[in-house]
C-alpha atoms as a PDB file:
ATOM      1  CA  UNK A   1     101.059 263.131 157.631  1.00  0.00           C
ATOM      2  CA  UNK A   2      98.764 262.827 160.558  1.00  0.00           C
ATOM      3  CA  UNK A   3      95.665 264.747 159.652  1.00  0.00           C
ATOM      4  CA  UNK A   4      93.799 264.427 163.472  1.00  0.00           C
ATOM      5  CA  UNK A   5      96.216 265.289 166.157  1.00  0.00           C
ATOM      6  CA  UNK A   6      95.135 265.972 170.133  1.00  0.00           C
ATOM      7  CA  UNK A   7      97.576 266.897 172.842  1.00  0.00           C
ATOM      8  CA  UNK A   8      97.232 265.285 176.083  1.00  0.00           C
ATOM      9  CA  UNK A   9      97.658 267.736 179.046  1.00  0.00           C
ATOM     10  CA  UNK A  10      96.950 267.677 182.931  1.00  0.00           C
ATOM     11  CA  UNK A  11      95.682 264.134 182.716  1.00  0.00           C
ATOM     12  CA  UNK A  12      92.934 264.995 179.836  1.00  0.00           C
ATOM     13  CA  UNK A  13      93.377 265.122 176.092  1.00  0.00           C
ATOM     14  CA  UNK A  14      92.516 267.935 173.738  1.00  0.00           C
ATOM     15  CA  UNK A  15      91.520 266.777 170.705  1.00  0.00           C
ATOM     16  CA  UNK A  16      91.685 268.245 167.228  1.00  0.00           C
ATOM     17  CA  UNK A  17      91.884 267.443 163.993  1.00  0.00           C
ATOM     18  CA  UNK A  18      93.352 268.218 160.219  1.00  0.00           C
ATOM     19  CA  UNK A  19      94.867 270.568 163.306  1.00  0.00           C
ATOM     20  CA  UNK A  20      91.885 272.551 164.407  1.00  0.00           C
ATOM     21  CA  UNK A  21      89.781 272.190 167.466  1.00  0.00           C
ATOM     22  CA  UNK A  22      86.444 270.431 166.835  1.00  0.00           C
ATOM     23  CA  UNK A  23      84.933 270.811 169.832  1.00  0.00           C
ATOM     24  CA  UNK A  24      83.922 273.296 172.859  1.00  0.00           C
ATOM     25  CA  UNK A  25      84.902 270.149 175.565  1.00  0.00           C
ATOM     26  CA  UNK A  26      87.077 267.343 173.491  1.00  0.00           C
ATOM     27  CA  UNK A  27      88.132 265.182 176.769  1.00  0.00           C
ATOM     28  CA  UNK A  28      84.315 264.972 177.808  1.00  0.00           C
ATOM     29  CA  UNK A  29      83.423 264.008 173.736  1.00  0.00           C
ATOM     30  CA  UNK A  30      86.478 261.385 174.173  1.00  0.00           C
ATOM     31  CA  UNK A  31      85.222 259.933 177.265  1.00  0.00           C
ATOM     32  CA  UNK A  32      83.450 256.877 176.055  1.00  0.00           C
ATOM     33  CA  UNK A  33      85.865 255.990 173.501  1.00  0.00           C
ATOM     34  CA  UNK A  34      88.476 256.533 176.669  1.00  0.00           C
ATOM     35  CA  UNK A  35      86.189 253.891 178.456  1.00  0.00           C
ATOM     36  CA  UNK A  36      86.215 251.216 176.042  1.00  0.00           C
ATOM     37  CA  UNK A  37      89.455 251.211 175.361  1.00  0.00           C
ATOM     38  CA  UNK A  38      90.442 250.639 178.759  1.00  0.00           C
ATOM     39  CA  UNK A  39      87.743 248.570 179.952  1.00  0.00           C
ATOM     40  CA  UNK A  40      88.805 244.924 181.176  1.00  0.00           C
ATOM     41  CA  UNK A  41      85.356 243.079 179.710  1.00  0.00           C
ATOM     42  CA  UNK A  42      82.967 243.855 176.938  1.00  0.00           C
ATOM     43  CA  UNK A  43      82.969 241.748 173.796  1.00  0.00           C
ATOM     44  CA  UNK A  44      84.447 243.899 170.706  1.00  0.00           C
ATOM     45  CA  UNK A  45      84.866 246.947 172.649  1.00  0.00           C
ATOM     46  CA  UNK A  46      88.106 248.156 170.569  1.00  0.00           C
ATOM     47  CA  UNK A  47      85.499 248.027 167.157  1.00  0.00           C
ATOM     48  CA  UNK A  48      83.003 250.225 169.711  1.00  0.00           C
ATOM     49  CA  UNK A  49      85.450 252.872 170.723  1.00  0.00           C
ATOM     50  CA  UNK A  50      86.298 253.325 166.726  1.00  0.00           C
ATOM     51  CA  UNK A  51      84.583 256.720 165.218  1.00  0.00           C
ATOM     52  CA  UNK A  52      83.509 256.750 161.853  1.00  0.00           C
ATOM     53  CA  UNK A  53      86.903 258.900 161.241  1.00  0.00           C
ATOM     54  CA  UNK A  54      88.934 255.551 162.444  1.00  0.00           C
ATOM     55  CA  UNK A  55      87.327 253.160 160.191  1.00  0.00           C
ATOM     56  CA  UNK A  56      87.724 255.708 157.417  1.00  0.00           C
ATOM     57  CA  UNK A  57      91.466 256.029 157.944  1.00  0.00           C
ATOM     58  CA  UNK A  58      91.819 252.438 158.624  1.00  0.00           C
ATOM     59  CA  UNK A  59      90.812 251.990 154.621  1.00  0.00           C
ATOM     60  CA  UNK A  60      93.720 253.829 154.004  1.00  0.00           C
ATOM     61  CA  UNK A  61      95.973 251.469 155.971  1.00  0.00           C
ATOM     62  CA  UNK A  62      94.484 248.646 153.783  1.00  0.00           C
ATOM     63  CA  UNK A  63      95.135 250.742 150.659  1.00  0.00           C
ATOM     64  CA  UNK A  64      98.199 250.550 151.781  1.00  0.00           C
ATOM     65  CA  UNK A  65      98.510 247.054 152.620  1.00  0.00           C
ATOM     66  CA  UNK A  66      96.631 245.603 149.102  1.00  0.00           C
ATOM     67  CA  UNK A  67      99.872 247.509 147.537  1.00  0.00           C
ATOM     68  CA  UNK A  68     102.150 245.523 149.028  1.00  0.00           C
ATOM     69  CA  UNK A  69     100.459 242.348 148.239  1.00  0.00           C
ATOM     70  CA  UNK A  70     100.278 243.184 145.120  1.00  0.00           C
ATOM     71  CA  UNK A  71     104.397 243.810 144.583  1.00  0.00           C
ATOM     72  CA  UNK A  72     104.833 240.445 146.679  1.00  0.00           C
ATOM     73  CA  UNK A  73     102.585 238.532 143.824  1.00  0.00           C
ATOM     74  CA  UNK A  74     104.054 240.402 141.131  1.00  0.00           C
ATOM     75  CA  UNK A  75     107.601 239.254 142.752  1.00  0.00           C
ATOM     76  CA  UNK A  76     105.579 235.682 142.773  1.00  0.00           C
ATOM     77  CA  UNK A  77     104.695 235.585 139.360  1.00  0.00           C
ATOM     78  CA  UNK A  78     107.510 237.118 137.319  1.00  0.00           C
ATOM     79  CA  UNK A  79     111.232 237.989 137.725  1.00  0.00           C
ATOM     80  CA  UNK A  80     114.042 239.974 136.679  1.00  0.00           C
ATOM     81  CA  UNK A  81     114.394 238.214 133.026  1.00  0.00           C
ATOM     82  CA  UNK A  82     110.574 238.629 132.403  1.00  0.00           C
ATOM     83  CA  UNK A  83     109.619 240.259 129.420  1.00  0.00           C
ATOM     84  CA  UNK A  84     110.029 243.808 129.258  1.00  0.00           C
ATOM     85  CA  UNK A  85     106.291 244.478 127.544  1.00  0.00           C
ATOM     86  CA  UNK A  86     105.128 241.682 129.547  1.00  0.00           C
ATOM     87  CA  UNK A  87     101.882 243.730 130.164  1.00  0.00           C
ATOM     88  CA  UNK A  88      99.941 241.450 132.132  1.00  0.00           C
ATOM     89  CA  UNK A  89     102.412 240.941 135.036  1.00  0.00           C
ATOM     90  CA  UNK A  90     102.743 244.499 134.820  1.00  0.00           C
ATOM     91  CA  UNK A  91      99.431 244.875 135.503  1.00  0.00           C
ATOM     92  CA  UNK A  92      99.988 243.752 139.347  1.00  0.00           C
ATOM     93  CA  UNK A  93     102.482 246.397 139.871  1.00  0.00           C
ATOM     94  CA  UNK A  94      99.871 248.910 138.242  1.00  0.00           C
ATOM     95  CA  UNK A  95      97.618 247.886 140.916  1.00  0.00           C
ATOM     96  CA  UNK A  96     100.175 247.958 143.624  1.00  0.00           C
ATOM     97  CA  UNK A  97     100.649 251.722 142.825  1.00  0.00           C
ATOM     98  CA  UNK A  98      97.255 252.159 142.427  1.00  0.00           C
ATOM     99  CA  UNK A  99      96.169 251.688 145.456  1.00  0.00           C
ATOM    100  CA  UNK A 100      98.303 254.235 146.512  1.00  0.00           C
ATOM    101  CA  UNK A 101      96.431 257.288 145.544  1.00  0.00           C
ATOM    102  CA  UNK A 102      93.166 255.798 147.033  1.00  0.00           C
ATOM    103  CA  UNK A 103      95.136 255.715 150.594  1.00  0.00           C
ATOM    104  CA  UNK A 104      95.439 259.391 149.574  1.00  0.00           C
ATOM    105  CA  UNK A 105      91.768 259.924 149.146  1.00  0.00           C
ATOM    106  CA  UNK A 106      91.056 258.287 152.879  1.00  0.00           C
ATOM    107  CA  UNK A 107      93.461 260.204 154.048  1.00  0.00           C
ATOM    108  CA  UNK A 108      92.418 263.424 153.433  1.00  0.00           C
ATOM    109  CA  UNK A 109      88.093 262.010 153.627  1.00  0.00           C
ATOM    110  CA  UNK A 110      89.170 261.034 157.747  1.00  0.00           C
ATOM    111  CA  UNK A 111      89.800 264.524 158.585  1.00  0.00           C
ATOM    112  CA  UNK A 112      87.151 266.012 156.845  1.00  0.00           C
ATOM    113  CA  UNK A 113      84.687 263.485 158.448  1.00  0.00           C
ATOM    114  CA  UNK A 114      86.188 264.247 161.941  1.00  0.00           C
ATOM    115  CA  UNK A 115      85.499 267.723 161.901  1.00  0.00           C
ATOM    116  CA  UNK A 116      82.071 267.163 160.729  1.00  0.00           C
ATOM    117  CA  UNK A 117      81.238 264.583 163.474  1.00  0.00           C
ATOM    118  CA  UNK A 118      83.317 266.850 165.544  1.00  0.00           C
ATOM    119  CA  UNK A 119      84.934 264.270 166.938  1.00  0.00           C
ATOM    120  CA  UNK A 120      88.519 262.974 167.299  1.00  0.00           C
ATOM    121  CA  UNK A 121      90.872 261.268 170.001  1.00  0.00           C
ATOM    122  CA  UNK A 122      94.449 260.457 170.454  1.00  0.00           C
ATOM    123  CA  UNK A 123      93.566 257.110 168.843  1.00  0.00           C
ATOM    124  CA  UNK A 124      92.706 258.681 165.630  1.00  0.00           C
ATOM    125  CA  UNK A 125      96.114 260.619 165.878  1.00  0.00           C
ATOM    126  CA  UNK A 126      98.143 257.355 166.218  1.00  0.00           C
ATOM    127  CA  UNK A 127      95.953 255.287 163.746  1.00  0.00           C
ATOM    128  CA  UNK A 128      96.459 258.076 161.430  1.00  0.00           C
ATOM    129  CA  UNK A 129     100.317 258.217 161.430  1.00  0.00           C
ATOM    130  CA  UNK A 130     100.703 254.212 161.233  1.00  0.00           C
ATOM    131  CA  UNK A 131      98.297 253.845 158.142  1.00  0.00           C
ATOM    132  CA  UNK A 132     100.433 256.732 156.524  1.00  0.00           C
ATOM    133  CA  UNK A 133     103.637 254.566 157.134  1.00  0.00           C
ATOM    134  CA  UNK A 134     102.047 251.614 155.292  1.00  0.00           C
ATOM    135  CA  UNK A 135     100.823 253.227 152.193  1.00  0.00           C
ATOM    136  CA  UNK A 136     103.146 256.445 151.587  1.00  0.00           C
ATOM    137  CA  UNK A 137     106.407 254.303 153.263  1.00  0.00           C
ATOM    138  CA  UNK A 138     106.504 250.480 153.259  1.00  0.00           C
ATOM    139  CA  UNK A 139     104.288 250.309 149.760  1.00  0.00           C
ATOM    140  CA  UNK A 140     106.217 252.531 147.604  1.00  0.00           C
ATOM    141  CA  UNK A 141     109.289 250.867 149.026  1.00  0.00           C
ATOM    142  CA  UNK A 142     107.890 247.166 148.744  1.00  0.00           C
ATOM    143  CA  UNK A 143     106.734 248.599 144.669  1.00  0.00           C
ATOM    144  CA  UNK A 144     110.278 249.726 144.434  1.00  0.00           C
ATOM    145  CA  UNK A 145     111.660 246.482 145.053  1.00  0.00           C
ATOM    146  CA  UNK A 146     109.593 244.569 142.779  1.00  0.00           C
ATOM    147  CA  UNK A 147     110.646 247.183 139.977  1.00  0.00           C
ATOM    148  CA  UNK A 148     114.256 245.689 140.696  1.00  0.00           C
ATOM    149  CA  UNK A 149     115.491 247.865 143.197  1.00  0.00           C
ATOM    150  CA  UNK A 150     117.084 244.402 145.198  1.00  0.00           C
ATOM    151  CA  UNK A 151     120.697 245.052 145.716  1.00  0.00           C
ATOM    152  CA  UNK A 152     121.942 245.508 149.800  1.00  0.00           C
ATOM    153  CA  UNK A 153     122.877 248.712 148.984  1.00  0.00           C
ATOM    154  CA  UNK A 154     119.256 249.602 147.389  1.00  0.00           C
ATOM    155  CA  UNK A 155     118.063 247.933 150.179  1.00  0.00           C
ATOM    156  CA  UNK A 156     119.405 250.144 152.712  1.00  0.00           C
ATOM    157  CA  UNK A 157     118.440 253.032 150.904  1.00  0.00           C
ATOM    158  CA  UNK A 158     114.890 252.317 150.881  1.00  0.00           C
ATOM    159  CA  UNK A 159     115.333 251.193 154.333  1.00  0.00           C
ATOM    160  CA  UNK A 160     116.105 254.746 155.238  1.00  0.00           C
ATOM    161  CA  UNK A 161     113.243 256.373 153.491  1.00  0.00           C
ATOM    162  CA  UNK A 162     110.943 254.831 154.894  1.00  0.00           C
ATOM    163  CA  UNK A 163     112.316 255.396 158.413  1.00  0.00           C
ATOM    164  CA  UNK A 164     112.768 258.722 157.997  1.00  0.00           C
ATOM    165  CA  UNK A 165     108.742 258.586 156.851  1.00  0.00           C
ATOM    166  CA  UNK A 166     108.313 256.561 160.757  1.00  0.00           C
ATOM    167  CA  UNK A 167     110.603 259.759 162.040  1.00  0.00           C
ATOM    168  CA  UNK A 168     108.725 261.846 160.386  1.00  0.00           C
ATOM    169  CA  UNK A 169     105.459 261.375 161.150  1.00  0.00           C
ATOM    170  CA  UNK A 170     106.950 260.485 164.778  1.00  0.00           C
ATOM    171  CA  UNK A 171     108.068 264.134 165.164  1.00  0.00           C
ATOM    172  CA  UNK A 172     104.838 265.298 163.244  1.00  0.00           C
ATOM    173  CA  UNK A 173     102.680 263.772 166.681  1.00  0.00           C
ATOM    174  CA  UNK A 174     104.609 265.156 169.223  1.00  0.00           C
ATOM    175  CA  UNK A 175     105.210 268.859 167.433  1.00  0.00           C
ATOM    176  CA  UNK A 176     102.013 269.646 166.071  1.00  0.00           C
ATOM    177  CA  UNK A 177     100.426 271.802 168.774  1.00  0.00           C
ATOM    178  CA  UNK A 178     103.839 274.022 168.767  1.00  0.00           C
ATOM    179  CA  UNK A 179     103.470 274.766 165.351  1.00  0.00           C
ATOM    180  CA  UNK A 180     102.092 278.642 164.795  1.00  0.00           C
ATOM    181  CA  UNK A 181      98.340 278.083 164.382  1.00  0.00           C
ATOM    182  CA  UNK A 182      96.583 280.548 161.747  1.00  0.00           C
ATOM    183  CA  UNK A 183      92.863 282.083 163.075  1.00  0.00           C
ATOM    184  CA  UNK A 184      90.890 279.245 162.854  1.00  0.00           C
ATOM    185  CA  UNK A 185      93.442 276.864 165.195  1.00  0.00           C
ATOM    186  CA  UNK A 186      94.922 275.300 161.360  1.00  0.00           C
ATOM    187  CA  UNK A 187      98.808 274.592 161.604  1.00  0.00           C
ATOM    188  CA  UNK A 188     100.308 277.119 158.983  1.00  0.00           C
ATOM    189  CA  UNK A 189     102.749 274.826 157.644  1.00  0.00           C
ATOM    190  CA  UNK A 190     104.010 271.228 157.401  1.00  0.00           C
ATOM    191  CA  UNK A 191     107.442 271.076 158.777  1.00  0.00           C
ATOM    192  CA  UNK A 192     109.166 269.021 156.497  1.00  0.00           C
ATOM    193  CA  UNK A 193     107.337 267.331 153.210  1.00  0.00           C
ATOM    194  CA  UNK A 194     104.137 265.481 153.994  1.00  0.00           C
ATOM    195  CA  UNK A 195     104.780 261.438 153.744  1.00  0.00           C
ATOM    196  CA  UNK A 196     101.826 261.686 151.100  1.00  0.00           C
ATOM    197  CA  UNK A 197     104.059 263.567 148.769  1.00  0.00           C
ATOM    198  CA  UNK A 198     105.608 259.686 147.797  1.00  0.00           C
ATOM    199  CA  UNK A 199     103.326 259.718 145.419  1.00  0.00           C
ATOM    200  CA  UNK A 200     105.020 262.036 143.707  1.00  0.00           C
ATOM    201  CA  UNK A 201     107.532 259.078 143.314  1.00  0.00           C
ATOM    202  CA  UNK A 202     104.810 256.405 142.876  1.00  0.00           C
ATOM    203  CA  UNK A 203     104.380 258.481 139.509  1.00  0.00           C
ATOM    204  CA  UNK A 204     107.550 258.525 138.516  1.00  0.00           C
ATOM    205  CA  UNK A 205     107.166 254.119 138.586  1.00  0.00           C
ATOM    206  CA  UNK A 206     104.645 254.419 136.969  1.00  0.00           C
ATOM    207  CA  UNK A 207     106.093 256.435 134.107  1.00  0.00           C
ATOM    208  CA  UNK A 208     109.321 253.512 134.222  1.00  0.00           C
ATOM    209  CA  UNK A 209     106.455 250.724 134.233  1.00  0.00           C
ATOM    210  CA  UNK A 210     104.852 252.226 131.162  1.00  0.00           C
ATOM    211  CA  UNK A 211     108.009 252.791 129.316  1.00  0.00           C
ATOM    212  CA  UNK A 212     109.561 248.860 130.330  1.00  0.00           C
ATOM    213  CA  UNK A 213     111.961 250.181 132.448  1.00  0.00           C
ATOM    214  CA  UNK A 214     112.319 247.717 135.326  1.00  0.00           C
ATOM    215  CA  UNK A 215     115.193 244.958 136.515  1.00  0.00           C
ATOM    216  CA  UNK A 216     117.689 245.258 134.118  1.00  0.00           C
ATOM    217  CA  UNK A 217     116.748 248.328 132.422  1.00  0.00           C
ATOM    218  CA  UNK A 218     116.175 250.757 135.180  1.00  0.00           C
ATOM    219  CA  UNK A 219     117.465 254.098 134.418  1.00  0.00           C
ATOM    220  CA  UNK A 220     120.712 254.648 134.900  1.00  0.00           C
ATOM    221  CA  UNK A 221     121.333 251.642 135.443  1.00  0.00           C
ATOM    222  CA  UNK A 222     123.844 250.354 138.724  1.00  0.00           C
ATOM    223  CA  UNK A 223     126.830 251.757 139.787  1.00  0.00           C
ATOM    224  CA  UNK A 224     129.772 250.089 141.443  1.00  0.00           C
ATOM    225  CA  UNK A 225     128.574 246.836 139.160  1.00  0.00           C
ATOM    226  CA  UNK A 226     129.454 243.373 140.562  1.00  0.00           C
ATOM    227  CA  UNK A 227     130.950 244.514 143.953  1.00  0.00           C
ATOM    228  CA  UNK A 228     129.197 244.514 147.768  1.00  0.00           C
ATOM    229  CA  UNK A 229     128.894 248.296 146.756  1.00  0.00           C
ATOM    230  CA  UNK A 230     126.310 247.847 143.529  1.00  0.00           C
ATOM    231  CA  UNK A 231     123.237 249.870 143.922  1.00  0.00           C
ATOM    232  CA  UNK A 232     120.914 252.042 141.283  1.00  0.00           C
ATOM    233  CA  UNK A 233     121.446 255.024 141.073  1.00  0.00           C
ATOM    234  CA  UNK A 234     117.734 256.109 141.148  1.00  0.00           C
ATOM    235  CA  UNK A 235     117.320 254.786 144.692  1.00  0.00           C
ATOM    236  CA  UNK A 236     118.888 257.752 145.763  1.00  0.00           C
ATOM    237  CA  UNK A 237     115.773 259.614 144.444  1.00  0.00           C
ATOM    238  CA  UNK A 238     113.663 257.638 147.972  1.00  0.00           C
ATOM    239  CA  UNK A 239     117.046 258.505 149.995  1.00  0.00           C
ATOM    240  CA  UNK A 240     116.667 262.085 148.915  1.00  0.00           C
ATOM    241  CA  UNK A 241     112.850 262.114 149.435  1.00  0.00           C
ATOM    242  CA  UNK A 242     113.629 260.941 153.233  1.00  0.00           C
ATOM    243  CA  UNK A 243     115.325 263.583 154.165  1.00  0.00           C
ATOM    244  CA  UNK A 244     113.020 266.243 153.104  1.00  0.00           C
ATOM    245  CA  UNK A 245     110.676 264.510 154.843  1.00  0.00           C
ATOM    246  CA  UNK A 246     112.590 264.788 158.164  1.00  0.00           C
ATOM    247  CA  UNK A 247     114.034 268.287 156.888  1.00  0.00           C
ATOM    248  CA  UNK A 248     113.188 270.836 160.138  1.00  0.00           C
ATOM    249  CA  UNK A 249     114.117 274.060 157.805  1.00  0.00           C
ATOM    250  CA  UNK A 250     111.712 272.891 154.725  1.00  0.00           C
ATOM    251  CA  UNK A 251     108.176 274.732 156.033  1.00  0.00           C
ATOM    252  CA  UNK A 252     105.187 273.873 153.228  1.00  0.00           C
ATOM    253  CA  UNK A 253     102.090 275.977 153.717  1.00  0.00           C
ATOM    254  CA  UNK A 254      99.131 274.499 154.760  1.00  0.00           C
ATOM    255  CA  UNK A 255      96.259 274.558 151.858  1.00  0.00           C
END
């Protein structure tokens, strides 16, 4: 979920963030950054316009993008007829879902280090949402693969979760300022599950890992065995997991 959002209105933008206003006058505090961005010259100026909050939320985008590595080399290095207790290959996808709860921890640290700085920007907002997609959407879906989840049909299916995480967080950016605010400015809800709630799923791997079951002896096992149609049956838990993500009746309260 995005945790800085601003709204851009009558050619300014007011900025908040973790959904709460951070500042008496956020388009004057977003001027320079405004500036840089659209200068024509200056050497670096994109790393210049970045706030402390951006380079903070960009380490969860590389959280997110060290867990993927880390299913591609364990794809690399082993395959399906690898040893069950083959505990040192398993140790790359440990590390592929363990960099999953440290995206977590940026995630919520960005927010919390925007409202101290008071300061926040459209930028943020976007960053935000796109480092979310990598490490609560492509890297539980790239971990899920390398677990053995590699059939078309699996495929699809964790296609669709983690577009309905892109939807999601799509919707999330353009709906957040309609969304009943409580006293302070705070959205009162999340419409939909937050993408962070993957992990919830990442944990459920990492119970399978533990136990040694991946490829062949993934719960349940497939269905439809040997046909176009074969898929596993605990794919459907990401499918699932997608749409109450983009659910619009599912309202969370805001801690």
């Amino acid at each position: 979920m995005s945790k800085r959002t601003s709204v851009a209105a009558s050619g300014s933008a007011a900025s908040s963030s973790n959904d709460a206003t951070v500042s008496k006058s956020p388009a004057l505090k977003d001027n320079k950054q405004d500036l840089l961005l659209s200068s024509d010259v200056g050497h670096f100026s994109l790393v210049r316009a970045l706030h402390l909050a951006d380079l903070i939320t960009e380490l969860n985008g590389l959280c997110g993008i060290l867990s993927v590595f880390s299913s591609l080399r364990y794809c690399i290095t082993t395959g399906p007829l690898a040893s069950a207790l083959n505990t040192e290959a398993h140790s790359t996808l440990y590390w592929a879902l363990g960099f999953l709860p440290l995206g977590l921890f940026f995630d919520f640290f960005d927010g919390k280090v925007a409202r101290w700085r008071k300061k926040s920007s459209m930028m943020g907002q976007e960053l935000d949402s796109l480092a979310d997609l990598i490490s609560f959407g492509v890297a539980p879906a790239s971990a899920a693969f390398a677990m053995g989840l590699r059939t078309p049909v699996d495929h699809l299916l964790l296609g669709f979760f983690v577009l309905c995480g892109l939807t999601r967080l799509a919707r999330f950016n353009v709906t957040a300022a309609a969304i009943p605010k409580d006293a302070t400015g705070k959205a009162k809800y999340f419409e939909g599950t937050p993408i962070p709630t993957t992990l919830a799923t990442d944990a459920v791997m990492a119970y399978w890992i533990s136990k040694g079951w991946i490829h062949e002896a993934l719960p349940l096992g497939t269905l439809f065995t040997g046909t176009l149609l074969e898929f596993h049956p605990v794919a459907l838990m990401f499918a699932i997991h997608g749409c109450l993500m983009c659910s619009k009746t599912i309202h969370i309260p805001k801690p």
